[in-house]
N, C-alpha and C. Protein backbone atom coordinates (compact mmCIF):
# COMPACT_ATOMS: atom_id res chain seq x y z
N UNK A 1 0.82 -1.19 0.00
CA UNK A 1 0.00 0.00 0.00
C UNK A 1 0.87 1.26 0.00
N UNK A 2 2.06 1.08 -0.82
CA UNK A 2 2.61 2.51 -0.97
C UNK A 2 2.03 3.44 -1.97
N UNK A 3 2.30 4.91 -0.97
CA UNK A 3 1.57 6.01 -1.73
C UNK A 3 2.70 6.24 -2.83
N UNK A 4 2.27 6.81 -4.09
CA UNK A 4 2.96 7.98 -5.06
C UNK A 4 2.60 8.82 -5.35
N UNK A 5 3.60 10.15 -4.91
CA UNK A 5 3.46 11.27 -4.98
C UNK A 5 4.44 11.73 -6.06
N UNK A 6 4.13 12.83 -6.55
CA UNK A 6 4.73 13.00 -8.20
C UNK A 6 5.04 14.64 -7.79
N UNK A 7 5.71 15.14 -7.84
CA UNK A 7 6.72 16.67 -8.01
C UNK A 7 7.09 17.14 -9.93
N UNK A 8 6.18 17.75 -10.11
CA UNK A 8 6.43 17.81 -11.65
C UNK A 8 6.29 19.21 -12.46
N UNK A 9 6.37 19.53 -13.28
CA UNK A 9 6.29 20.44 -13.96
C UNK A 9 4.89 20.46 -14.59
N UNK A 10 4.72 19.55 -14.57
CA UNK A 10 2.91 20.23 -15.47
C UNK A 10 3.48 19.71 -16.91
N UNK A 11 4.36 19.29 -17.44
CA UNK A 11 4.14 19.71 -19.14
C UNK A 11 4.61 18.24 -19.51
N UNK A 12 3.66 17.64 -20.00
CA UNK A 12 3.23 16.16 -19.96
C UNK A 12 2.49 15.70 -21.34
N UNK A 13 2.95 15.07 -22.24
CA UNK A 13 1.81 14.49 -23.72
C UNK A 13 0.66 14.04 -23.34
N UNK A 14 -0.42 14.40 -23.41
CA UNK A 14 -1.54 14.21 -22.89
C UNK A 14 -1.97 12.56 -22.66
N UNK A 15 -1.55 11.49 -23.61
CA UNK A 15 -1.15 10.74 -24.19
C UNK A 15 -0.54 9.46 -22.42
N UNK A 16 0.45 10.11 -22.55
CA UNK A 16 1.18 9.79 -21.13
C UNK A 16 0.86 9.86 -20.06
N UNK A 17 0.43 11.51 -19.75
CA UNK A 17 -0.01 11.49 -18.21
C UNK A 17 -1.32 10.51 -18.24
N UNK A 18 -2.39 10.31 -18.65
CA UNK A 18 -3.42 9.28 -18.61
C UNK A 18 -2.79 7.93 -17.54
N UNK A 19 -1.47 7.33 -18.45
CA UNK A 19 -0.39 6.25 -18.19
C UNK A 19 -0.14 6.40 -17.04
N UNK A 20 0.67 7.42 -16.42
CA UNK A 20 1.66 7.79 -15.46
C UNK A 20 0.83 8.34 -14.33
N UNK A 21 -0.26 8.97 -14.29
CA UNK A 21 -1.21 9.37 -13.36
C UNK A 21 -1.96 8.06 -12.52
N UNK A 22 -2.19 7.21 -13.53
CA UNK A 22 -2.72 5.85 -12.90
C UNK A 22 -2.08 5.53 -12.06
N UNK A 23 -0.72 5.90 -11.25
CA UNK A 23 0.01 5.49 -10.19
C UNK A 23 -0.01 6.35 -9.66
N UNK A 24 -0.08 7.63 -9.73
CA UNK A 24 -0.37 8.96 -8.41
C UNK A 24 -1.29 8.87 -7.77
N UNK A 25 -0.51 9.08 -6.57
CA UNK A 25 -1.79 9.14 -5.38
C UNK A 25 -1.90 10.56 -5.40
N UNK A 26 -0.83 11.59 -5.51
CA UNK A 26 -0.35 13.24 -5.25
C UNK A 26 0.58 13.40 -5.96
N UNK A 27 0.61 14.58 -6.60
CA UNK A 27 1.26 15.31 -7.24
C UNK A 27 1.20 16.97 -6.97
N UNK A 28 2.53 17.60 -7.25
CA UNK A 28 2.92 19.07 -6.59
C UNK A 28 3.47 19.55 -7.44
N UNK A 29 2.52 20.84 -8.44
CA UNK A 29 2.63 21.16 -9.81
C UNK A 29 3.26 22.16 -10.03
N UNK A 30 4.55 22.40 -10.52
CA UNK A 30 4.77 23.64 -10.64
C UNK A 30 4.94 24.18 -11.85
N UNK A 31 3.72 25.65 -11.22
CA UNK A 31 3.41 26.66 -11.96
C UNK A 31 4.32 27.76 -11.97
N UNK A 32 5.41 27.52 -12.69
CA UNK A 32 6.44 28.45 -12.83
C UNK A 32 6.30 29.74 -13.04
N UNK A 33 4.96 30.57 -13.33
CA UNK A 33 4.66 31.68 -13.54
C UNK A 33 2.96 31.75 -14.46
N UNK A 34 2.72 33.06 -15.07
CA UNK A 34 1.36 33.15 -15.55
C UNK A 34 1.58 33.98 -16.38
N UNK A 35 2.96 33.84 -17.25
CA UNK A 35 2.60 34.56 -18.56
C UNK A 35 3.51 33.57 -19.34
N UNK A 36 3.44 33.30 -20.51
CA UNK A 36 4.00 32.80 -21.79
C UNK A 36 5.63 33.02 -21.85
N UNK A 37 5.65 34.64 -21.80
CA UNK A 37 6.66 34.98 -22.19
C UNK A 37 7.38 34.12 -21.03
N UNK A 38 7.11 34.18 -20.00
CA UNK A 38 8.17 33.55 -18.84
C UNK A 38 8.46 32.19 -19.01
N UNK A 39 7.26 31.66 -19.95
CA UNK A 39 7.30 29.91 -20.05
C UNK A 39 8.00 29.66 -21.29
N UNK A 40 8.33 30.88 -22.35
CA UNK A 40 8.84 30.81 -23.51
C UNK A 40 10.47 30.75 -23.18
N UNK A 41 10.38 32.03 -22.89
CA UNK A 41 12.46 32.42 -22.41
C UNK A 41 13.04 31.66 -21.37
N UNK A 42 12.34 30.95 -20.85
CA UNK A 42 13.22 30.58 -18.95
C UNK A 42 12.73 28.87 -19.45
N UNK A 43 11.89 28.51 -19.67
CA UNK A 43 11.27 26.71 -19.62
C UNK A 43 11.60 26.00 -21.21
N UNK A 44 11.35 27.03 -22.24
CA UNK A 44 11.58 26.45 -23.37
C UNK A 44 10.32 25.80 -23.88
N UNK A 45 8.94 26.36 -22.71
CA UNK A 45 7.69 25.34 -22.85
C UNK A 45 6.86 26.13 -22.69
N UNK A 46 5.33 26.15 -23.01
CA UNK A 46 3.94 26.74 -22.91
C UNK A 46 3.21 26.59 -21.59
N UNK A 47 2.95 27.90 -21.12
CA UNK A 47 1.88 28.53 -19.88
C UNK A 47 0.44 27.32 -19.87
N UNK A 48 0.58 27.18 -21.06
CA UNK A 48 -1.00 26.78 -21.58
C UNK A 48 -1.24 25.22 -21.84
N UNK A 49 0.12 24.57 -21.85
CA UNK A 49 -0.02 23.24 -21.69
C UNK A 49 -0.27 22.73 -19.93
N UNK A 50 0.53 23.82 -19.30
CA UNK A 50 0.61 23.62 -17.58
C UNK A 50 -0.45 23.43 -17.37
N UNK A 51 -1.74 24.39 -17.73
CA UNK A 51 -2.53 24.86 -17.13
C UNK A 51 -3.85 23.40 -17.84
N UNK A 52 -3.48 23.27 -18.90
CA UNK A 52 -4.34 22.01 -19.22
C UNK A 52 -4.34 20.66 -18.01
N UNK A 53 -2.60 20.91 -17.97
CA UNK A 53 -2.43 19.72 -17.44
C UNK A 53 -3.34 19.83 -15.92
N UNK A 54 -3.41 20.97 -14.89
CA UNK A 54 -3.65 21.17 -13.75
C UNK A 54 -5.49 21.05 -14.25
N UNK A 55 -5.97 21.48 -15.28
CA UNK A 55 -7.63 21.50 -15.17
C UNK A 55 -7.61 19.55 -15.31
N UNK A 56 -6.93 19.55 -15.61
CA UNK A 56 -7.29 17.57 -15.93
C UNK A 56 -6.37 16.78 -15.08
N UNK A 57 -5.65 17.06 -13.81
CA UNK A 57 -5.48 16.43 -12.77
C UNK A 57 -6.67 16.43 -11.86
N UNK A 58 -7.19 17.95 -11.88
CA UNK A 58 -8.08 18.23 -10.78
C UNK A 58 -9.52 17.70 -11.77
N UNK A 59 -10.06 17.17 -12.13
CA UNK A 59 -11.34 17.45 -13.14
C UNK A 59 -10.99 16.08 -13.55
N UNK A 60 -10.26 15.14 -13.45
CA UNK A 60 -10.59 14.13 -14.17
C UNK A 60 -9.67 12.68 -13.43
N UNK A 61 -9.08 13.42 -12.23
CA UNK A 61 -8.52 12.36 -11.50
C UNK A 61 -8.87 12.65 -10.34
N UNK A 62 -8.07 11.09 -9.33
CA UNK A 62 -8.74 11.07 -8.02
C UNK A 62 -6.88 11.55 -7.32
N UNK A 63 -5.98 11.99 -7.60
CA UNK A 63 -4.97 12.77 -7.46
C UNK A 63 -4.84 13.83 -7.07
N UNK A 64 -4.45 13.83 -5.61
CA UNK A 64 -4.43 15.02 -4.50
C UNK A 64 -3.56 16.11 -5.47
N UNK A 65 -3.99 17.15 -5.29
CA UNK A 65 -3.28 18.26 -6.05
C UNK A 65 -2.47 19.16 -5.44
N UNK A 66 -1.52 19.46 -5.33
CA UNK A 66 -0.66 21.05 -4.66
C UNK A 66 0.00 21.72 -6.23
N UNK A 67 0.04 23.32 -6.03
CA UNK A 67 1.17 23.52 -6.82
C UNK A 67 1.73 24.44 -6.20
N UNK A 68 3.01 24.50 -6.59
CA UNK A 68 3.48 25.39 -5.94
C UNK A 68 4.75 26.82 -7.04
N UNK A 69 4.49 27.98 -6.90
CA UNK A 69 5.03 28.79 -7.65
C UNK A 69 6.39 29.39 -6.75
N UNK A 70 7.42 29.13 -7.71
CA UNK A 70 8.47 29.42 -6.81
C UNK A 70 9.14 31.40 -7.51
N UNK A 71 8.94 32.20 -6.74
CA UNK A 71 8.66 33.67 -6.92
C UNK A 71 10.26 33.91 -7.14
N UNK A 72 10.48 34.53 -8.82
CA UNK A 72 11.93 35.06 -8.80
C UNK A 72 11.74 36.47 -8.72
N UNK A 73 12.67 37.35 -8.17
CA UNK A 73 12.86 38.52 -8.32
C UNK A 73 12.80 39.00 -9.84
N UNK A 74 11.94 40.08 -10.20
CA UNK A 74 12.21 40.85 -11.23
C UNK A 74 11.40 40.08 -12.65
N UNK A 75 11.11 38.37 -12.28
CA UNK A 75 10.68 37.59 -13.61
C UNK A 75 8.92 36.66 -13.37
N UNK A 76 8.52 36.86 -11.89
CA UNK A 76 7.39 36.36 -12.09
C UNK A 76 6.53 37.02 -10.51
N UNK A 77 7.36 37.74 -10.27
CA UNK A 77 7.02 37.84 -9.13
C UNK A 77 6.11 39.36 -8.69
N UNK A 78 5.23 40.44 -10.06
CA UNK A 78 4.88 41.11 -9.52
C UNK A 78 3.18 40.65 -8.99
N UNK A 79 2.82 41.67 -8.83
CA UNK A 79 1.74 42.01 -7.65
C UNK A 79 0.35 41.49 -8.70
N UNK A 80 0.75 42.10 -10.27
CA UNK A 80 -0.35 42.03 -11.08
C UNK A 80 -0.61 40.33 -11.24
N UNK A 81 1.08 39.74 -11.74
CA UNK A 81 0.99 38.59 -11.81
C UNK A 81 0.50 37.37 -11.61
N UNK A 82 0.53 37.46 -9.87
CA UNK A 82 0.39 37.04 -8.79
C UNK A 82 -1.10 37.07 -8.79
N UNK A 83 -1.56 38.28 -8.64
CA UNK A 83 -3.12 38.03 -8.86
C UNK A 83 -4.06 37.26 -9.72
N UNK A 84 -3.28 37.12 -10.66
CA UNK A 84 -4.04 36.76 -11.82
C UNK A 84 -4.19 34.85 -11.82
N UNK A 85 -2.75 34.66 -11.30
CA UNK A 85 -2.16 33.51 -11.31
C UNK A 85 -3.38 33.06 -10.06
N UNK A 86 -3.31 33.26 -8.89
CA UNK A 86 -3.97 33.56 -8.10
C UNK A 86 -5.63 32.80 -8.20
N UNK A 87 -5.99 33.77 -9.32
CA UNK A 87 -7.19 33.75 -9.87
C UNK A 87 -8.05 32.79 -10.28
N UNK A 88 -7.60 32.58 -11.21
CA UNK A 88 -7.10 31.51 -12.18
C UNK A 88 -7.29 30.41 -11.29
N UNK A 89 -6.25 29.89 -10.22
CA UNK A 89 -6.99 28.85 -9.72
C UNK A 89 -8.14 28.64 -8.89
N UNK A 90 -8.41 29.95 -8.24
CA UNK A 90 -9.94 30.03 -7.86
C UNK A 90 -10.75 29.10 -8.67
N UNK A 91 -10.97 29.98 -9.86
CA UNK A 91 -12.02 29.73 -10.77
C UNK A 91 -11.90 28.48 -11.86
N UNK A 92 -10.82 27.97 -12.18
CA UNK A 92 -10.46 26.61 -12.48
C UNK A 92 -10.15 25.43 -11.47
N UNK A 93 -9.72 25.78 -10.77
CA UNK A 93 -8.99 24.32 -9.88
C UNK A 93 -10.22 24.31 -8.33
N UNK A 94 -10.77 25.49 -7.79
CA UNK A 94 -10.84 25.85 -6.42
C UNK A 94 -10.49 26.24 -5.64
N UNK A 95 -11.16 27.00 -4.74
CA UNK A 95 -10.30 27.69 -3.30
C UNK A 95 -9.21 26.89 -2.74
N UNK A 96 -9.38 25.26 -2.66
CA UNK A 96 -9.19 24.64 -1.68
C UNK A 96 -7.81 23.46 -2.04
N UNK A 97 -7.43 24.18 -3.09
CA UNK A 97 -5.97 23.58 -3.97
C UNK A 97 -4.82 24.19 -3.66
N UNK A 98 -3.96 23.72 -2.51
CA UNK A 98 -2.99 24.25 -2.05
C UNK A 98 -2.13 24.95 -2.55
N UNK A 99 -1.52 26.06 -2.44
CA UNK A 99 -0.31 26.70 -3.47
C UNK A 99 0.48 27.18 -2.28
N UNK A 100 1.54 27.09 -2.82
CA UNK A 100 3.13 27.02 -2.13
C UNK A 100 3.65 28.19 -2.65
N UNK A 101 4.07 29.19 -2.42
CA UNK A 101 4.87 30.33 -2.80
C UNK A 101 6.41 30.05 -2.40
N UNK A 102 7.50 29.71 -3.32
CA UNK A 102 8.28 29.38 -2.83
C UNK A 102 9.28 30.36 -3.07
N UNK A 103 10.73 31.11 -2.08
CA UNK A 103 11.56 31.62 -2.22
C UNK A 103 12.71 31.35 -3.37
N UNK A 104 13.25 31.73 -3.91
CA UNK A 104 14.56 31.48 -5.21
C UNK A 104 15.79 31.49 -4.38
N UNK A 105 16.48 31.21 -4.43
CA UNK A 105 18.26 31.46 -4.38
C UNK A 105 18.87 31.62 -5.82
N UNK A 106 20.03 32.56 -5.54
CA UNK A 106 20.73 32.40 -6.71
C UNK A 106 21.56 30.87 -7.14
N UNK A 107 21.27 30.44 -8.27
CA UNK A 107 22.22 29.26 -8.51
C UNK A 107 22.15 28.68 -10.12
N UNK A 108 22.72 27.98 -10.40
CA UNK A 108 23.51 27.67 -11.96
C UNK A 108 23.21 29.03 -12.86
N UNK A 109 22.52 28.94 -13.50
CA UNK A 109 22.25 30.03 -14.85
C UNK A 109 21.84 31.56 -14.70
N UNK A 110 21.27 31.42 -13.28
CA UNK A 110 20.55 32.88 -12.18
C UNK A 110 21.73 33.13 -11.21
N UNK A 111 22.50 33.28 -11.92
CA UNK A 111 23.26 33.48 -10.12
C UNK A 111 23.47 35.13 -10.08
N UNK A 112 23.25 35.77 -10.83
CA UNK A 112 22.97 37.17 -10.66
C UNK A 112 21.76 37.21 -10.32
N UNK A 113 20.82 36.81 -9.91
CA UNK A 113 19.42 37.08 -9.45
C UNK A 113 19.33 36.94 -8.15
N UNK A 114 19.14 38.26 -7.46
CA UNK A 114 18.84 37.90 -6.02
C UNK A 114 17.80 37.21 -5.44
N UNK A 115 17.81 36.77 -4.13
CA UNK A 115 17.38 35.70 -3.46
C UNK A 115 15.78 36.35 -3.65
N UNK A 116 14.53 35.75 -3.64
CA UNK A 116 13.40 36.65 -2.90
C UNK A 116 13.00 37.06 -1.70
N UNK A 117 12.64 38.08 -1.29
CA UNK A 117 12.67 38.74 -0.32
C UNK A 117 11.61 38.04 0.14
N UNK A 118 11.48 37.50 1.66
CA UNK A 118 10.40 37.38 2.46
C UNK A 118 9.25 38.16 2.20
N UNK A 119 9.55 39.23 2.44
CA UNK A 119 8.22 40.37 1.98
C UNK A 119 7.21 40.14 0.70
N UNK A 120 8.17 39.65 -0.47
CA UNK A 120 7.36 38.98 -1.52
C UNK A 120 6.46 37.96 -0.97
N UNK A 121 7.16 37.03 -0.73
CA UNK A 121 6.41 35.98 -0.48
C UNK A 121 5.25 36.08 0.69
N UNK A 122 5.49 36.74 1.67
CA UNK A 122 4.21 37.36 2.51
C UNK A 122 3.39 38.04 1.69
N UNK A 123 3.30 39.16 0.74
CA UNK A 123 3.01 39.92 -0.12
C UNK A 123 1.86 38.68 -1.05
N UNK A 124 2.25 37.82 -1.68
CA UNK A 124 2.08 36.74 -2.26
C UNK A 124 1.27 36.05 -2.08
N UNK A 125 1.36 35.16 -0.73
CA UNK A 125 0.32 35.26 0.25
C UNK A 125 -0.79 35.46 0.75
N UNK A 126 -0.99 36.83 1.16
CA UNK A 126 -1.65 37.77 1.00
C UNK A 126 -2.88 38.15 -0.09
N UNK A 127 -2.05 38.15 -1.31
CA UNK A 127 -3.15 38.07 -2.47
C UNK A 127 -3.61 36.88 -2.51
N UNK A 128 -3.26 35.92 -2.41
CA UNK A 128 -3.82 34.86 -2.78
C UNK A 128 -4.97 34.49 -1.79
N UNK A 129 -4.97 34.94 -0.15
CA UNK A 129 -5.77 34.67 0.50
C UNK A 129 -6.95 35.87 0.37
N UNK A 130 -6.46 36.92 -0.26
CA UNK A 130 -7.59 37.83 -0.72
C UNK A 130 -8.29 37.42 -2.03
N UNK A 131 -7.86 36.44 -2.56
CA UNK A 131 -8.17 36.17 -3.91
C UNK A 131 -9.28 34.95 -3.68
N UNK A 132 -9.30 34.37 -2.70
CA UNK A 132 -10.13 33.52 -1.65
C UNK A 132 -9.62 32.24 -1.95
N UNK A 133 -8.20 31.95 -1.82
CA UNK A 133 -7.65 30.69 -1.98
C UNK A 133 -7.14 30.30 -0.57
N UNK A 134 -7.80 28.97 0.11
CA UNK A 134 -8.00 28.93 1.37
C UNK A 134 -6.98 28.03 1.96
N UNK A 135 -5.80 27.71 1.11
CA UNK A 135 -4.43 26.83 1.55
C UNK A 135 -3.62 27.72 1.16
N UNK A 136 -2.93 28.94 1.19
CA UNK A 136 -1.88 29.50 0.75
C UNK A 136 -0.68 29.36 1.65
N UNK A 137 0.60 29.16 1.28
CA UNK A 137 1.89 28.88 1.92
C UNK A 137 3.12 29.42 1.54
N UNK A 138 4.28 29.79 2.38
CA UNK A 138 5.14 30.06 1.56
C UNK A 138 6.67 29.09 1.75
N UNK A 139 7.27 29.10 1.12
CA UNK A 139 8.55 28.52 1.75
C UNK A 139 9.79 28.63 1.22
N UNK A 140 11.06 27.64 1.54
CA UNK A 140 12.55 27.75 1.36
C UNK A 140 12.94 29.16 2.56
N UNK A 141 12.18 29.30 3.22
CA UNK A 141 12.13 30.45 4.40
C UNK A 141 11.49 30.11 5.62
N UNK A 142 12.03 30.73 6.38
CA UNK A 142 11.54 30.27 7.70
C UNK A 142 10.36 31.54 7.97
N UNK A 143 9.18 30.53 8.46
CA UNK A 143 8.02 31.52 8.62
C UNK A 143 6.94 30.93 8.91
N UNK A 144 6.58 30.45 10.54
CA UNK A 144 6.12 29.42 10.99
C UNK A 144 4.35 29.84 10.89
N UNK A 145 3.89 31.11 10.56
CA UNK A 145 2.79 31.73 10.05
C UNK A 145 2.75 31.04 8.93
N UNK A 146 3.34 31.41 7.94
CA UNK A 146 3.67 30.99 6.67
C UNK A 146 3.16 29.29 6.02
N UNK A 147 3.70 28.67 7.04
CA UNK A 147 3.46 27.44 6.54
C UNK A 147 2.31 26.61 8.04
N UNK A 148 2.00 27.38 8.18
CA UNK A 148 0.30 26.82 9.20
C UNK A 148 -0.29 26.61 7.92
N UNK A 149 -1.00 25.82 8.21
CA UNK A 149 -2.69 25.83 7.61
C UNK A 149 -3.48 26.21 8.69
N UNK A 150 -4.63 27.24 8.19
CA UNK A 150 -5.69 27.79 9.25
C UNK A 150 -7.34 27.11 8.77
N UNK A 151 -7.93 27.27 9.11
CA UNK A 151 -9.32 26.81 9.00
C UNK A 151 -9.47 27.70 8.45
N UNK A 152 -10.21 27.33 7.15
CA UNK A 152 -11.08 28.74 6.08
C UNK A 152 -11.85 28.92 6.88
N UNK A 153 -12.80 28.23 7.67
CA UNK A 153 -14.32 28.86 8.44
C UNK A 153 -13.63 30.00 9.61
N UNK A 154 -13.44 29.53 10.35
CA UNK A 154 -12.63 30.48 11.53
C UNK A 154 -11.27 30.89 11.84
N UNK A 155 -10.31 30.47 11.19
CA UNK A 155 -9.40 31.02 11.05
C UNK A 155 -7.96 30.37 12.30
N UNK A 156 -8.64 29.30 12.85
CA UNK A 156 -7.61 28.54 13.86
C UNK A 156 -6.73 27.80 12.84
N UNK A 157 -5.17 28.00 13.43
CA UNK A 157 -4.05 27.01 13.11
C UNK A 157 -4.70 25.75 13.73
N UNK A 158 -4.87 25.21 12.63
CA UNK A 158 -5.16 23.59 12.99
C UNK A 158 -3.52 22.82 12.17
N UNK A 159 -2.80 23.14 11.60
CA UNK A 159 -1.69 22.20 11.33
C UNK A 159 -0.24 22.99 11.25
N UNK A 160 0.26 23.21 12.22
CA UNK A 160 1.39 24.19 12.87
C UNK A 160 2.47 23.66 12.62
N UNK A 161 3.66 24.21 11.59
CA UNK A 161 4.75 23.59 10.90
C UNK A 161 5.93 24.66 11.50
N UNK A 162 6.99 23.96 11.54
CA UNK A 162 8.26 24.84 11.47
C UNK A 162 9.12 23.71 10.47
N UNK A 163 9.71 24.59 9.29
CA UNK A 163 10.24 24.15 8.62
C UNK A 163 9.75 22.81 8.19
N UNK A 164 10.41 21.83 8.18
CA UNK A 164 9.81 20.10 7.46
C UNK A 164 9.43 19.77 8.78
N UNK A 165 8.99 20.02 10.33
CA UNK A 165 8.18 19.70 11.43
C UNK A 165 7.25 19.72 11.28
N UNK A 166 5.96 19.20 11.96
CA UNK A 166 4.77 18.98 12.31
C UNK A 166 4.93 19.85 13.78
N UNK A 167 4.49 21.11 14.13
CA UNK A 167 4.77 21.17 15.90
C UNK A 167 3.14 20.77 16.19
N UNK A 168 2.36 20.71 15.61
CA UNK A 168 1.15 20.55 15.62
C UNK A 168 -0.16 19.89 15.02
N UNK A 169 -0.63 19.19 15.35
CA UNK A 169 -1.22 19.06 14.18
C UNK A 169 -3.15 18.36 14.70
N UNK A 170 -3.51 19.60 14.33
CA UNK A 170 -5.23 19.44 15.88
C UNK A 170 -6.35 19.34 14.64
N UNK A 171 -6.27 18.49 13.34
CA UNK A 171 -7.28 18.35 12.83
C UNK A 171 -7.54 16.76 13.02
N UNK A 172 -9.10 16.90 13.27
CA UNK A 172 -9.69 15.20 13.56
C UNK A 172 -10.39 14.77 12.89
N UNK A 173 -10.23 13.76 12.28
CA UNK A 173 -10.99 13.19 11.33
C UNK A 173 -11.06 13.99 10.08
N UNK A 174 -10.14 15.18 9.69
CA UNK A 174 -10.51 15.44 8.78
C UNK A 174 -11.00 16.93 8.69
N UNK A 175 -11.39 17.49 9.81
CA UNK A 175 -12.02 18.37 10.22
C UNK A 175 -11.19 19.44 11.57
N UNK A 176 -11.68 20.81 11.50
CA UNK A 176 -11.41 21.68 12.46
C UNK A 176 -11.91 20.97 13.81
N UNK A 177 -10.62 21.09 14.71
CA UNK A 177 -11.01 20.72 15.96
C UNK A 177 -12.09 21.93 16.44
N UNK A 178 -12.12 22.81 16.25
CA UNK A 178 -12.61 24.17 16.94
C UNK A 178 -14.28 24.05 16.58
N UNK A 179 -14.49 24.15 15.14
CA UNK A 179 -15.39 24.57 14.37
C UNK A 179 -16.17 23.18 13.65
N UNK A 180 -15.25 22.26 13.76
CA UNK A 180 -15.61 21.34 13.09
C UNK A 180 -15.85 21.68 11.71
N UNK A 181 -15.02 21.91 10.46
CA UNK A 181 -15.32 22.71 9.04
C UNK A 181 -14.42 21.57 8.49
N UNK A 182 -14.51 21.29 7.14
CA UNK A 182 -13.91 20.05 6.66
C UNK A 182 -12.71 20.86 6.51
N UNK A 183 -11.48 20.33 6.55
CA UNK A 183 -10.65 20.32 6.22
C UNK A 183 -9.62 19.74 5.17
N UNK A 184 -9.41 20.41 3.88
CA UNK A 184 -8.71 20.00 2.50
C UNK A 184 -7.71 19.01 2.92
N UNK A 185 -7.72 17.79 2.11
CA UNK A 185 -6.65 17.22 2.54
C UNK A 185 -6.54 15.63 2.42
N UNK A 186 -5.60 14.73 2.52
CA UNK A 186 -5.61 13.36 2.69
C UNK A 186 -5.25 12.85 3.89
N UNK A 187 -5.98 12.32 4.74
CA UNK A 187 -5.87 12.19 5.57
C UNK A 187 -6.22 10.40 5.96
N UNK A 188 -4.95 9.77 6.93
CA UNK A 188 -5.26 8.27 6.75
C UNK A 188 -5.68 7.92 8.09
């Protein structure tokens, strides 16, 4: 009864993932950004195949979904972006489809690109939970706010992280200990 969990890019022959999905239990999609141009110059690949791929993980499999956007300085990371990106999974995927805002470091081909600032990624955050996306996270940073999950209904840390720790973790059965509100998630 081992689980598989899949860490991927999204950009898959439609053909295949059908194949290769039949063994995911979870997969953690990354949405490298929300414009073309960024998926043209930096990936070598299309915005628009990602985004197929994420409406037909969520819409046509039984495959826990996360994605997570990792925020570079200066190339995906403004405010407009973010919103849109944001958006987008509201209204395609659901509130309740985790997204990861993740920090950059400089390294191989970027190493003139500075690190992202915390503030982004709080910033980031932020929109996304104004955008009414009810798992938002950030990481490669320490920020024990950051990587809670809170209850969309009331707003209690029900799963309290520091770094790759668990310091907490008060959901039962599935649900807000507090409020009792379902809580997104796989839970065994």
């Amino acid at each position: 009864n081992i689980k598989n969990v899949m860490v991927t890019a999204g950009y898959i022959d439609k053909q295949a993932r059908k194949e290769v999905y039949n063994y995911i239990d979870a997969a953690n999609v990354d949405l490298k950004a929300f414009t073309e141009t960024f998926y043209h110059n930096l990936t070598f690949s299309h915005l628009n195949d990602v985004l197929d791929t994420l409406i037909w993980l969520k819409n046509e499999t039984d495959v826990w979904l996360e994605i997570t956007t990792l925020l570079i300085p200066g190339e995906n990371d403004s405010s407009n972006e973010i919103k849109k990106l944001t958006n987008w999974i509201a209204e395609n995927l659901g509130v309740n489809v985790p997204l990861h805002f993740t920090a950059f470091h400089p390294d191989f081909k970027m190493r003139d690109t500075p690190r992202t600032p915390i503030s982004t990624l709080d910033l980031a955050r932020e929109i996304a939970i104004e955008e009414g996306l009810n798992y938002c996270y950030v990481g490669n940073v320490h920020s024990i706010e950051g990587q809670t999950t809170y209850c969309p209904n009331c707003n209690e840390p029900v799963i309290i992280r520091d770094w790759h720790s668990v310091l907490d973790n008060k959901v039962k059965e599935g649900k807000c200990y507090k409020c009792g509100n379902k809580i997104a998630g796989v839970y065994s």
